[in-house]
PDB file of N, CA and C in Angstrom:
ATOM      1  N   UNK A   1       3.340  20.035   3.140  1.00  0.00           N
ATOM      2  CA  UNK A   1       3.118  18.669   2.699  1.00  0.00           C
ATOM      3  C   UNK A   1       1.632  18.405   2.634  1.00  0.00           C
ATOM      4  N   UNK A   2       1.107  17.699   1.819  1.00  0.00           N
ATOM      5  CA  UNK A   2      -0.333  17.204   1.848  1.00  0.00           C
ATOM      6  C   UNK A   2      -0.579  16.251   2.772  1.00  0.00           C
ATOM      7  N   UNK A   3      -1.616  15.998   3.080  1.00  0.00           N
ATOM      8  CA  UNK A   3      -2.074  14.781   4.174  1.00  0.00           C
ATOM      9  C   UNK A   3      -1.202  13.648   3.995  1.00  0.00           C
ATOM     10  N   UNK A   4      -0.752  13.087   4.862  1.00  0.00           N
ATOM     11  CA  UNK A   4       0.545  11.730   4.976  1.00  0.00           C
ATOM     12  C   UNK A   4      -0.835  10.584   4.728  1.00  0.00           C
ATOM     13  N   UNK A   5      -0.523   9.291   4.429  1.00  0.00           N
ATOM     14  CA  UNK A   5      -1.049   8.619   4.543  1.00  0.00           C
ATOM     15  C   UNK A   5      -0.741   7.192   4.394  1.00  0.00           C
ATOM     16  N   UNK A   6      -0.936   6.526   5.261  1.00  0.00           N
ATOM     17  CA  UNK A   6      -0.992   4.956   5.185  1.00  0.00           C
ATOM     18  C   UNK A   6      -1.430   4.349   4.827  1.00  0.00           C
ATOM     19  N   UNK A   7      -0.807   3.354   3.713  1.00  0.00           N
ATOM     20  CA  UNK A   7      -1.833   2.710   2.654  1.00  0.00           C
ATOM     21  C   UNK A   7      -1.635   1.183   2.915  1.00  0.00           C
ATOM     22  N   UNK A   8      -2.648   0.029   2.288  1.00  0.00           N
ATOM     23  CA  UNK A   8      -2.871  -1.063   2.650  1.00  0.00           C
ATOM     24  C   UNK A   8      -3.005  -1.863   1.646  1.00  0.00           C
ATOM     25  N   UNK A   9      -2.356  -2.966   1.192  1.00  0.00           N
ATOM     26  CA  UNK A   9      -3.019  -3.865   0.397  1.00  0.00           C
ATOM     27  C   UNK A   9      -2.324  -4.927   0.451  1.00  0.00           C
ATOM     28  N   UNK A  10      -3.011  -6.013   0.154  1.00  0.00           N
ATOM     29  CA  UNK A  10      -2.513  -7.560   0.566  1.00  0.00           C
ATOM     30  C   UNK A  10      -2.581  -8.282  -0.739  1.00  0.00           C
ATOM     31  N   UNK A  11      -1.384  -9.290  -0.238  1.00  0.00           N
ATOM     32  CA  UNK A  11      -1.475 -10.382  -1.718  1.00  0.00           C
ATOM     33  C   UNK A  11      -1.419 -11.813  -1.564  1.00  0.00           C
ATOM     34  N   UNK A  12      -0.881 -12.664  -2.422  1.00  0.00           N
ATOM     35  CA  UNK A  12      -1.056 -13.830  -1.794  1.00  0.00           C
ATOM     36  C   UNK A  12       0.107 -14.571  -1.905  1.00  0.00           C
ATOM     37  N   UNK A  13       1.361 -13.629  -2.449  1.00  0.00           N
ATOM     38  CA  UNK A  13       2.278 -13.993  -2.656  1.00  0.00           C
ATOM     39  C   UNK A  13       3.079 -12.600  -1.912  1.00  0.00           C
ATOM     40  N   UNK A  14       4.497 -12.828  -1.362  1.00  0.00           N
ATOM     41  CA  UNK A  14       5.381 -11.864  -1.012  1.00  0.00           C
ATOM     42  C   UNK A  14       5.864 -11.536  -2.116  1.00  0.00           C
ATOM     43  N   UNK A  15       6.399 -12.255  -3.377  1.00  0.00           N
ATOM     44  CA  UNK A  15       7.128 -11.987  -4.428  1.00  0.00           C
ATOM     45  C   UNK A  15       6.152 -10.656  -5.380  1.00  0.00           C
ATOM     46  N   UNK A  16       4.716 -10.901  -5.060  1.00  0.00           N
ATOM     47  CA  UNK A  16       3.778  -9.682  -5.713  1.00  0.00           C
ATOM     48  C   UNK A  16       3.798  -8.637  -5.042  1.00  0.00           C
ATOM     49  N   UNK A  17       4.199  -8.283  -3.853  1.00  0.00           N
ATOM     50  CA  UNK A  17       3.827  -7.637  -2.674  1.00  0.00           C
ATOM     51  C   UNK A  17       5.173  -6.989  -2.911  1.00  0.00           C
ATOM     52  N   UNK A  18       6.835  -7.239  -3.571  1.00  0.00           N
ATOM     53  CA  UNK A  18       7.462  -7.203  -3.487  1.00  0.00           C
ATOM     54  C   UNK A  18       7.880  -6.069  -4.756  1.00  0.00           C
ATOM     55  N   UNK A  19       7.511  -6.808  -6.178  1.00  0.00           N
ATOM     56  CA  UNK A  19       7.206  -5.940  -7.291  1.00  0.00           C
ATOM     57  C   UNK A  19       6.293  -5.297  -7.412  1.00  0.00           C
ATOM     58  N   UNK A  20       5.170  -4.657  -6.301  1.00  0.00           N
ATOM     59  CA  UNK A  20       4.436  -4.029  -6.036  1.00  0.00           C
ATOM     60  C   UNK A  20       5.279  -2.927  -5.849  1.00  0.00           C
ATOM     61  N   UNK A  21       5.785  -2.902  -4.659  1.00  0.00           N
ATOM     62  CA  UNK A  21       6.328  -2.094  -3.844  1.00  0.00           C
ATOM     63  C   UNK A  21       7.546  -1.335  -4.323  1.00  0.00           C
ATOM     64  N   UNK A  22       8.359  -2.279  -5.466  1.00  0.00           N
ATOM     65  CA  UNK A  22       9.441  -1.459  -6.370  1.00  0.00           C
ATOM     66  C   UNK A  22       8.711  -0.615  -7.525  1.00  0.00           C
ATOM     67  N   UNK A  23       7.818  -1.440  -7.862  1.00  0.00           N
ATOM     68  CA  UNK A  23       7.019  -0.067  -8.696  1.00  0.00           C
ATOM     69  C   UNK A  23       6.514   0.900  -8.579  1.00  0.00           C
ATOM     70  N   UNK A  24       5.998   1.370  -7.104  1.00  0.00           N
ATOM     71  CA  UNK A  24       5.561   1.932  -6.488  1.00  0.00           C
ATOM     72  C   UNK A  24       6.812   3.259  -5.807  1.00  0.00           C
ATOM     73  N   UNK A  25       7.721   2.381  -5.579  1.00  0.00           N
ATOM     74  CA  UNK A  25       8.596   3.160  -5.467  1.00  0.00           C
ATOM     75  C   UNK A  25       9.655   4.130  -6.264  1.00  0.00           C
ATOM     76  N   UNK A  26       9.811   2.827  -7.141  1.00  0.00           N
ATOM     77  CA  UNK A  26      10.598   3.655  -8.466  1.00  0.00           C
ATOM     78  C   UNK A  26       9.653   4.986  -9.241  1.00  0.00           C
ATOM     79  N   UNK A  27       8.467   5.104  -8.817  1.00  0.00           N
ATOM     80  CA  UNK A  27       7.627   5.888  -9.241  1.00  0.00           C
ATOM     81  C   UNK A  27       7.846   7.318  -8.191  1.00  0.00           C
ATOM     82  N   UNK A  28       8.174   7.110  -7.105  1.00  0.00           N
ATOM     83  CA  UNK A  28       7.789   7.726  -6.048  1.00  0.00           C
ATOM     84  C   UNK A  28       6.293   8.007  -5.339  1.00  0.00           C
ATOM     85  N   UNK A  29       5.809   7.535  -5.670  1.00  0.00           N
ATOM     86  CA  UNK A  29       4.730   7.111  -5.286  1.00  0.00           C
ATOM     87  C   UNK A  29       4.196   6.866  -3.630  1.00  0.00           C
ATOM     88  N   UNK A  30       5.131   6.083  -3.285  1.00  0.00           N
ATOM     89  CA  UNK A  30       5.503   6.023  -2.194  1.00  0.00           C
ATOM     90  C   UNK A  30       7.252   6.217  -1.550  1.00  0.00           C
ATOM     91  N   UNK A  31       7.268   6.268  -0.322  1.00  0.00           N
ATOM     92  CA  UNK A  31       8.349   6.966   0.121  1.00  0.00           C
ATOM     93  C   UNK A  31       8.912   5.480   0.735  1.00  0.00           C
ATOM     94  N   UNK A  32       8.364   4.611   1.209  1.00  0.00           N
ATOM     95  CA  UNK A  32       8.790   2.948   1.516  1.00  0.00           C
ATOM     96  C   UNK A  32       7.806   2.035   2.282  1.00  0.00           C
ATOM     97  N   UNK A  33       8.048   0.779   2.187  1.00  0.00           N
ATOM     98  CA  UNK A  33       7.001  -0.183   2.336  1.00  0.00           C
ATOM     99  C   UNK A  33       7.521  -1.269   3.018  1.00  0.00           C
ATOM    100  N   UNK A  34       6.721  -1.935   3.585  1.00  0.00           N
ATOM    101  CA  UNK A  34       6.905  -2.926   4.331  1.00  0.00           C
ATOM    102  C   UNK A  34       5.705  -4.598   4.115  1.00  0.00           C
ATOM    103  N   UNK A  35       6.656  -5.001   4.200  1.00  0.00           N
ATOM    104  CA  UNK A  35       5.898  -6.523   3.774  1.00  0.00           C
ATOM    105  C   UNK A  35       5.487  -7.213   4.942  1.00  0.00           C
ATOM    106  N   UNK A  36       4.523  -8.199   5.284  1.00  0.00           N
ATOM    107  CA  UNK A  36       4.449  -8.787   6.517  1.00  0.00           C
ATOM    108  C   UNK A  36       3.456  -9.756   6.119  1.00  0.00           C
ATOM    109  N   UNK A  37       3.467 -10.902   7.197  1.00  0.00           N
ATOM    110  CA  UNK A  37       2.820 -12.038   6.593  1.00  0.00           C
ATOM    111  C   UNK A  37       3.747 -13.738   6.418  1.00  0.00           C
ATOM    112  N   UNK A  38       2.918 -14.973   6.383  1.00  0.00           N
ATOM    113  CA  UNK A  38       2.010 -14.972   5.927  1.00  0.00           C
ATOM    114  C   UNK A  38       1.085 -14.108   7.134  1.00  0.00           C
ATOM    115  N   UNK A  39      -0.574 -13.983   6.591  1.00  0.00           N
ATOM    116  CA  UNK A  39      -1.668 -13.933   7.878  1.00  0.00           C
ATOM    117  C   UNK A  39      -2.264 -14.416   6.832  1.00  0.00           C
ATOM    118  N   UNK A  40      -3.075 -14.915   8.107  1.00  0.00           N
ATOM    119  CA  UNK A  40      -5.145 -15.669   7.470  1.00  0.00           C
ATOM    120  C   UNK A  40      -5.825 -14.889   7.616  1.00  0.00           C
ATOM    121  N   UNK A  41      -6.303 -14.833   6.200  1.00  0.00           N
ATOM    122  CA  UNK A  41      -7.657 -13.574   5.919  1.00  0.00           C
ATOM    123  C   UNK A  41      -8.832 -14.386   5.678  1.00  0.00           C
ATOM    124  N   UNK A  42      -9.561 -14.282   6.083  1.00  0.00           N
ATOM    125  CA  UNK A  42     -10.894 -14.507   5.897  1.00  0.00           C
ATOM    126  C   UNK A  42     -12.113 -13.608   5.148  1.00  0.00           C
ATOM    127  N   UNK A  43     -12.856 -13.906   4.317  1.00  0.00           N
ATOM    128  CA  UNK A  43     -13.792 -12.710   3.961  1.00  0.00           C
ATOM    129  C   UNK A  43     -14.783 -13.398   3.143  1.00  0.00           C
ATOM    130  N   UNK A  44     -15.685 -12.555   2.503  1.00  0.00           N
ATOM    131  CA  UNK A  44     -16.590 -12.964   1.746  1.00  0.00           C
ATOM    132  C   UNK A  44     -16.108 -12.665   0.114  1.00  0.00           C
ATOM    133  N   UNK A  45     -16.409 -13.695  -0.494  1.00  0.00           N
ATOM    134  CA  UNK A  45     -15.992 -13.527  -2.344  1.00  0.00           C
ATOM    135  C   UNK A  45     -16.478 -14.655  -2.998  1.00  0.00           C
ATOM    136  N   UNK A  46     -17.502 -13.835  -3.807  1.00  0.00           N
ATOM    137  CA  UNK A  46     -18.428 -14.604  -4.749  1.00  0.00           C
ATOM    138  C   UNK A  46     -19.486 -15.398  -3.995  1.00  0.00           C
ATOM    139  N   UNK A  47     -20.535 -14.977  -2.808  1.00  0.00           N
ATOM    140  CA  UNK A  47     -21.135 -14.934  -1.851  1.00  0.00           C
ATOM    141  C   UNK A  47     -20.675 -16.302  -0.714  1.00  0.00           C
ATOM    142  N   UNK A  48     -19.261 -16.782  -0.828  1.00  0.00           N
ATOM    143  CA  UNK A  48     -18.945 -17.647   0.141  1.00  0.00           C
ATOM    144  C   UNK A  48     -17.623 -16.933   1.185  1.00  0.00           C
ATOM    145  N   UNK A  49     -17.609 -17.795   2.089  1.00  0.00           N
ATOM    146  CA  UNK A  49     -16.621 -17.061   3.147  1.00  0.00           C
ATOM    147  C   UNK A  49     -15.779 -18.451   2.634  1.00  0.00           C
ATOM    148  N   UNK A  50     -14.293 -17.222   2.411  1.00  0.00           N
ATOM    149  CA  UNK A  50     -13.590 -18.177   1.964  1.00  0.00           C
ATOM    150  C   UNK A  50     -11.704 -17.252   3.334  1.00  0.00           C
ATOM    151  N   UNK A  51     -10.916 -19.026   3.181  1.00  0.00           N
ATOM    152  CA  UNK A  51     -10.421 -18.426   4.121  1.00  0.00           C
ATOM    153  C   UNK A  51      -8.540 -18.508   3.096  1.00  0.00           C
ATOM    154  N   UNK A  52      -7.333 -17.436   3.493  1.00  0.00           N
ATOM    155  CA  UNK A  52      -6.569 -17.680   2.493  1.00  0.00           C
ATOM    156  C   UNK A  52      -5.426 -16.846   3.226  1.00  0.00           C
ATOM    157  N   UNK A  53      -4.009 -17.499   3.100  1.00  0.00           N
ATOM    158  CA  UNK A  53      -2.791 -17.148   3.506  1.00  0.00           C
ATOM    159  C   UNK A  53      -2.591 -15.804   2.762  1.00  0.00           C
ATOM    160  N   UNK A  54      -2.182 -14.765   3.146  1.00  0.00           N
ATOM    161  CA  UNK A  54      -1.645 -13.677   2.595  1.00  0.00           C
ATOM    162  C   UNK A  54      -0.673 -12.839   3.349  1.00  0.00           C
ATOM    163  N   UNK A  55      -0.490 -11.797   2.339  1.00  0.00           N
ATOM    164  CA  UNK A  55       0.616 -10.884   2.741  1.00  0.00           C
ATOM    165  C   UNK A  55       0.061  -9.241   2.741  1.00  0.00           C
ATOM    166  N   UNK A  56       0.910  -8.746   3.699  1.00  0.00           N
ATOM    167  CA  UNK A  56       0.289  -7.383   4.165  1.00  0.00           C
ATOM    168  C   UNK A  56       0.998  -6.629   3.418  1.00  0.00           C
ATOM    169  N   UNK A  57       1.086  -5.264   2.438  1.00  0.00           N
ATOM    170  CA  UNK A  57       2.017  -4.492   1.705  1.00  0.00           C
ATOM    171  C   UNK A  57       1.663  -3.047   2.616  1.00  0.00           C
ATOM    172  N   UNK A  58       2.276  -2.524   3.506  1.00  0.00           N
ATOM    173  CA  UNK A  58       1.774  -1.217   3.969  1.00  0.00           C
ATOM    174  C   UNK A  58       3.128  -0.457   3.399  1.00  0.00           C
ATOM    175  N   UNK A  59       2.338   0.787   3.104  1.00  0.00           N
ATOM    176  CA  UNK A  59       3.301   1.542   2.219  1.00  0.00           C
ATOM    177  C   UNK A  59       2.705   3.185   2.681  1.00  0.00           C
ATOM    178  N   UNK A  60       3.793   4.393   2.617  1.00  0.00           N
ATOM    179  CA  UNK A  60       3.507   5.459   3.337  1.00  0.00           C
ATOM    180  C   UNK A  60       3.938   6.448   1.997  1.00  0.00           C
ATOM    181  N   UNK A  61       2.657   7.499   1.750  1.00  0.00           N
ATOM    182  CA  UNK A  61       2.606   8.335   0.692  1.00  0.00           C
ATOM    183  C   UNK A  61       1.965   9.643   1.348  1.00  0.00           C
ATOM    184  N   UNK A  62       1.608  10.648   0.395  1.00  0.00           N
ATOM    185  CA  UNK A  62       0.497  11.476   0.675  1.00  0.00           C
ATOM    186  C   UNK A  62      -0.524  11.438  -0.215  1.00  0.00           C
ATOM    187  N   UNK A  63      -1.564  12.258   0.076  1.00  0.00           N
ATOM    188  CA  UNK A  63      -2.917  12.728  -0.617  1.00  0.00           C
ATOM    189  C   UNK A  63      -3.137  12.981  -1.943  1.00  0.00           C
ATOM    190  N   UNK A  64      -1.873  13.939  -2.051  1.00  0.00           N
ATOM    191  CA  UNK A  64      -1.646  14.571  -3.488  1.00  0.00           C
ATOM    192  C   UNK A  64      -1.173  13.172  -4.479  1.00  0.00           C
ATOM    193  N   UNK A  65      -0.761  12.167  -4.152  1.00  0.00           N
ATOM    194  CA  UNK A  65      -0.077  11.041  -5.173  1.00  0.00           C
ATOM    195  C   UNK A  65      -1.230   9.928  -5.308  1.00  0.00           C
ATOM    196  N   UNK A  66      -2.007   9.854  -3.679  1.00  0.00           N
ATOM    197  CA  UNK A  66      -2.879   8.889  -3.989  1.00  0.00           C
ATOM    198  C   UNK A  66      -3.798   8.145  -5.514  1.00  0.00           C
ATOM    199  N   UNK A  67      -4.610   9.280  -6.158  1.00  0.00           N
ATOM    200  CA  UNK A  67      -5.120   8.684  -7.100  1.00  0.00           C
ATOM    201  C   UNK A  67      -4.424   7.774  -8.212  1.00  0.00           C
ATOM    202  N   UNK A  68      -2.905   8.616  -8.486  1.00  0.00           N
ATOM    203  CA  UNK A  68      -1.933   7.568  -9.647  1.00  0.00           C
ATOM    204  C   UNK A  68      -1.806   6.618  -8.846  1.00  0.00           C
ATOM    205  N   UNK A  69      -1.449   6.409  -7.442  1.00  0.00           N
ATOM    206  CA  UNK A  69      -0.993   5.487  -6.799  1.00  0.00           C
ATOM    207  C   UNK A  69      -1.772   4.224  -6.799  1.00  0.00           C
ATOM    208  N   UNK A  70      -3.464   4.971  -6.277  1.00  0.00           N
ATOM    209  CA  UNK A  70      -4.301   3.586  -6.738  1.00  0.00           C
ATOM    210  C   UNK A  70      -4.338   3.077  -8.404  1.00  0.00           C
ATOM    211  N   UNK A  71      -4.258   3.773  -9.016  1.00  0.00           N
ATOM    212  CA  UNK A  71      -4.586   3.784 -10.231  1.00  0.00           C
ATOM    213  C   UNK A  71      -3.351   2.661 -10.988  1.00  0.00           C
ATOM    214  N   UNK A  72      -2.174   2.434 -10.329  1.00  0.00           N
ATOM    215  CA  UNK A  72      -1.341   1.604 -10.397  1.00  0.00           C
ATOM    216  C   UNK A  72      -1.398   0.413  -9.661  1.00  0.00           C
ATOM    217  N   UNK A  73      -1.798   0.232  -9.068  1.00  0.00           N
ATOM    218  CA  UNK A  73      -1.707  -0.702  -7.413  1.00  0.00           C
ATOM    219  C   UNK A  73      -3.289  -1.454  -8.717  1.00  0.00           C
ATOM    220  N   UNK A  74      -4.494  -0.903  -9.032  1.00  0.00           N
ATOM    221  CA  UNK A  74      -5.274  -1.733  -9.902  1.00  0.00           C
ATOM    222  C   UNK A  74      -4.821  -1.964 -11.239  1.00  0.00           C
ATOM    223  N   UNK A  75      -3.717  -1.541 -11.727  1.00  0.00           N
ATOM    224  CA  UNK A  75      -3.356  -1.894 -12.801  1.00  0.00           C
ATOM    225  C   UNK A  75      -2.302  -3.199 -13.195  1.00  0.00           C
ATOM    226  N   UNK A  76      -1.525  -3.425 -11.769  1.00  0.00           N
ATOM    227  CA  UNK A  76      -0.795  -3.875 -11.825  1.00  0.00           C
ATOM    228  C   UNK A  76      -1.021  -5.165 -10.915  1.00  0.00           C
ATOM    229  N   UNK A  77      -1.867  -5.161  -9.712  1.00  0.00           N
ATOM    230  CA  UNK A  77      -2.151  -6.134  -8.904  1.00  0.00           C
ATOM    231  C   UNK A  77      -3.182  -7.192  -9.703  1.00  0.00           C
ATOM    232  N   UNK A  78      -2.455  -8.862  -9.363  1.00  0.00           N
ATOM    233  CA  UNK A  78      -3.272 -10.172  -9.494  1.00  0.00           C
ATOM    234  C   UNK A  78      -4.720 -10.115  -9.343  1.00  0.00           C
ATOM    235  N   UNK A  79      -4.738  -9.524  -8.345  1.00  0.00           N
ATOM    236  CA  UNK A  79      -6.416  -9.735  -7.346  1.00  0.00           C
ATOM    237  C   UNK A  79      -7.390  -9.308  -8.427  1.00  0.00           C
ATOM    238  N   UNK A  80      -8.615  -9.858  -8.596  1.00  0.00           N
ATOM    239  CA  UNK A  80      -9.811  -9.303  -9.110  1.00  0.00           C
ATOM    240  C   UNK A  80     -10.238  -7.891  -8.801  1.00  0.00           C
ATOM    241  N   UNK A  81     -10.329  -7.836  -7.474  1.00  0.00           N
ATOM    242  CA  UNK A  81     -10.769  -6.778  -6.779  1.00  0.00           C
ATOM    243  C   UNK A  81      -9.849  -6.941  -5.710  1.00  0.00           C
ATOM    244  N   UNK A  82      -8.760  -5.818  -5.866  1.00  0.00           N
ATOM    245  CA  UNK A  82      -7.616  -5.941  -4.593  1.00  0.00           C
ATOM    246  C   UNK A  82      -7.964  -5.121  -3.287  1.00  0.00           C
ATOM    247  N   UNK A  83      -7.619  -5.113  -2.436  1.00  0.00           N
ATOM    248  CA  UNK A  83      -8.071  -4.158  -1.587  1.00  0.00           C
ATOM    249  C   UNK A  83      -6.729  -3.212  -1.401  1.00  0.00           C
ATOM    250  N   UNK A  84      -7.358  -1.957  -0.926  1.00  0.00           N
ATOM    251  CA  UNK A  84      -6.777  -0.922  -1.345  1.00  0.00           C
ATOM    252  C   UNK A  84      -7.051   0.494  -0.379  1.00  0.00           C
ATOM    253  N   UNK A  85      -6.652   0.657   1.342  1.00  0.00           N
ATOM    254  CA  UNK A  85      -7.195   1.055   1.928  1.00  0.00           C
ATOM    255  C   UNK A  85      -6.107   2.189   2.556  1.00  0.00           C
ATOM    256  N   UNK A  86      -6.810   3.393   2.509  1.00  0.00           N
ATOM    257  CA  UNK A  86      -5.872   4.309   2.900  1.00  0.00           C
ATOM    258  C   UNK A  86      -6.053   5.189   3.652  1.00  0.00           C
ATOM    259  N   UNK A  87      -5.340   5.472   4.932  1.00  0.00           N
ATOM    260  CA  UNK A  87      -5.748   6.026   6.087  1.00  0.00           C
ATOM    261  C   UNK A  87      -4.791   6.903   6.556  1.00  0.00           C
ATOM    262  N   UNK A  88      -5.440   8.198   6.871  1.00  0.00           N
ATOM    263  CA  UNK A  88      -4.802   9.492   7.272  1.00  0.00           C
ATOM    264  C   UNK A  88      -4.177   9.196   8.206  1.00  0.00           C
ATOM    265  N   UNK A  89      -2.570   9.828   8.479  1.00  0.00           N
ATOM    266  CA  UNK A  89      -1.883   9.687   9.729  1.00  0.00           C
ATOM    267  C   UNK A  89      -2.173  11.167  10.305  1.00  0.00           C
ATOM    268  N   UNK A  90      -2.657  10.805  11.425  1.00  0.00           N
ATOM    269  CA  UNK A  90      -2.620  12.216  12.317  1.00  0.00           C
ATOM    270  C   UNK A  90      -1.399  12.779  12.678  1.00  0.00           C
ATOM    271  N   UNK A  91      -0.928  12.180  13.274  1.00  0.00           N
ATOM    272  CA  UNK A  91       0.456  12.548  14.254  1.00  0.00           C
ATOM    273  C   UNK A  91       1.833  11.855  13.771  1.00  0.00           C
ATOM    274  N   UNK A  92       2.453  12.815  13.185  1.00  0.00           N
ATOM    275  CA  UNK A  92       3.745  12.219  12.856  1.00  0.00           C
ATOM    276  C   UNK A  92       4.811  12.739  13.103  1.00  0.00           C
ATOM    277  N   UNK A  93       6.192  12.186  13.542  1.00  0.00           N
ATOM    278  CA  UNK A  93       7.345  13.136  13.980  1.00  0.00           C
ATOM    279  C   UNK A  93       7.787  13.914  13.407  1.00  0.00           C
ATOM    280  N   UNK A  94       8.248  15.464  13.530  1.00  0.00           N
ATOM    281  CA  UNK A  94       8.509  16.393  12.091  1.00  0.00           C
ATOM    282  C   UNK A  94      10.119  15.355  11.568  1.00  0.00           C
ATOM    283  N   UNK A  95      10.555  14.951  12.006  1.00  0.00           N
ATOM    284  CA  UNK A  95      12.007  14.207  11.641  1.00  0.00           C
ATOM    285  C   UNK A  95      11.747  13.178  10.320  1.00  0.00           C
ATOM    286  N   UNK A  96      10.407  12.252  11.185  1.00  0.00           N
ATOM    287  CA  UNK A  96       9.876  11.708   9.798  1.00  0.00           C
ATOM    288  C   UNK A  96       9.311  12.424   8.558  1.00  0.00           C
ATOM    289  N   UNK A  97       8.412  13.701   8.629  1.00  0.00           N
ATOM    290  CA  UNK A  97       7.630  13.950   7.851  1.00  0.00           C
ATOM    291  C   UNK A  97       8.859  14.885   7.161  1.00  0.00           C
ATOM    292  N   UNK A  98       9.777  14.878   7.459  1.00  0.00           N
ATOM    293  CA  UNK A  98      10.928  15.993   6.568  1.00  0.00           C
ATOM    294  C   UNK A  98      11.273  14.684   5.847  1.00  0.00           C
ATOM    295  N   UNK A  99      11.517  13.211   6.421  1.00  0.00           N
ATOM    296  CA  UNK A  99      12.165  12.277   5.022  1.00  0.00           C
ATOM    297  C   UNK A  99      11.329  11.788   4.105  1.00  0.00           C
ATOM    298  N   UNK A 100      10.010  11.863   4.971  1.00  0.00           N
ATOM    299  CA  UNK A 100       8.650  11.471   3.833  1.00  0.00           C
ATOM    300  C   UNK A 100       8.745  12.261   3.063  1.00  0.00           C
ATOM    301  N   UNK A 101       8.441  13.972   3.038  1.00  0.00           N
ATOM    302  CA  UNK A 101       8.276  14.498   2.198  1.00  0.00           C
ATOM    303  C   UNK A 101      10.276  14.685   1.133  1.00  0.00           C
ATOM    304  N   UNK A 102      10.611  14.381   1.645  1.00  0.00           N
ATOM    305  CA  UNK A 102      12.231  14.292   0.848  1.00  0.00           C
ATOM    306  C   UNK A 102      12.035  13.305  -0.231  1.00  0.00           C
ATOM    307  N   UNK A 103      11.728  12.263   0.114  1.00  0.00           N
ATOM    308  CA  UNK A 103      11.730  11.195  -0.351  1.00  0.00           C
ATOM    309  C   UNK A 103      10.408  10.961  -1.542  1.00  0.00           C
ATOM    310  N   UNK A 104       9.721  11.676  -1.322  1.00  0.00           N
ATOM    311  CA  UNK A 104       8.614  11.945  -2.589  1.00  0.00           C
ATOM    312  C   UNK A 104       8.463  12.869  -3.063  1.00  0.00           C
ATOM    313  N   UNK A 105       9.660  13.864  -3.141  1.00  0.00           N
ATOM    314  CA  UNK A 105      10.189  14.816  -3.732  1.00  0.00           C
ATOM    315  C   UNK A 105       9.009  15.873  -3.913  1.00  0.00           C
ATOM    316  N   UNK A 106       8.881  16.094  -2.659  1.00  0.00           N
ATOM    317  CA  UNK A 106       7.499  17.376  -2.521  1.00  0.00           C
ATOM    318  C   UNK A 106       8.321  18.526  -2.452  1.00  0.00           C
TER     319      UNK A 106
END
């Protein structure tokens, strides 16, 4: 299997976060996702700190899919500049990493 990885991106709606995540999936792209939220994000955009209800989309892929994966996630996401953050899992159960990799047909 290639590097597992945990990916990140938030919206401001669950219903985007939602057809995110079926597109993403119907692609295989990712193997499944989870929604969470609302949370208050805070950050800087367009040099003011601005503060805004959102939703968390974490979704679990590998290395090898990443680039289409972002490459969809900016094609398809509201946001100007969405965020889009993806982080190596070190340690994972072989039980899981046999349905991850099942499930994204590696």
């Amino acid at each position: 299997m290639s590097v597992p990885l945990l990916i990140t991106t938030t919206f401001e709606s669950r219903s985007d976060g939602e057809k995110m995540a079926t597109a993403l999936l119907e692609k295989r792209l990712i193997a499944c996702a989870q929604i969470t939220g609302p949370a208050c994000s805070s950050y800087w955009w367009q040099g003011k700190i601005v503060s805004s209800e959102e939703y968390l989309l974490v979704m679990k892929s590998d290395e090898s899919r990443y680039d289409e994966l972002e490459q969809l996630i900016l094609a398809l996401h509201p946001y100007e500049t969405p965020e889009i953050v993806a982080t190596v899992i070190i340690h994972l159960s072989e039980d899981y990493r046999r349905w991850l990799e099942k499930e994204l047909r590696i």
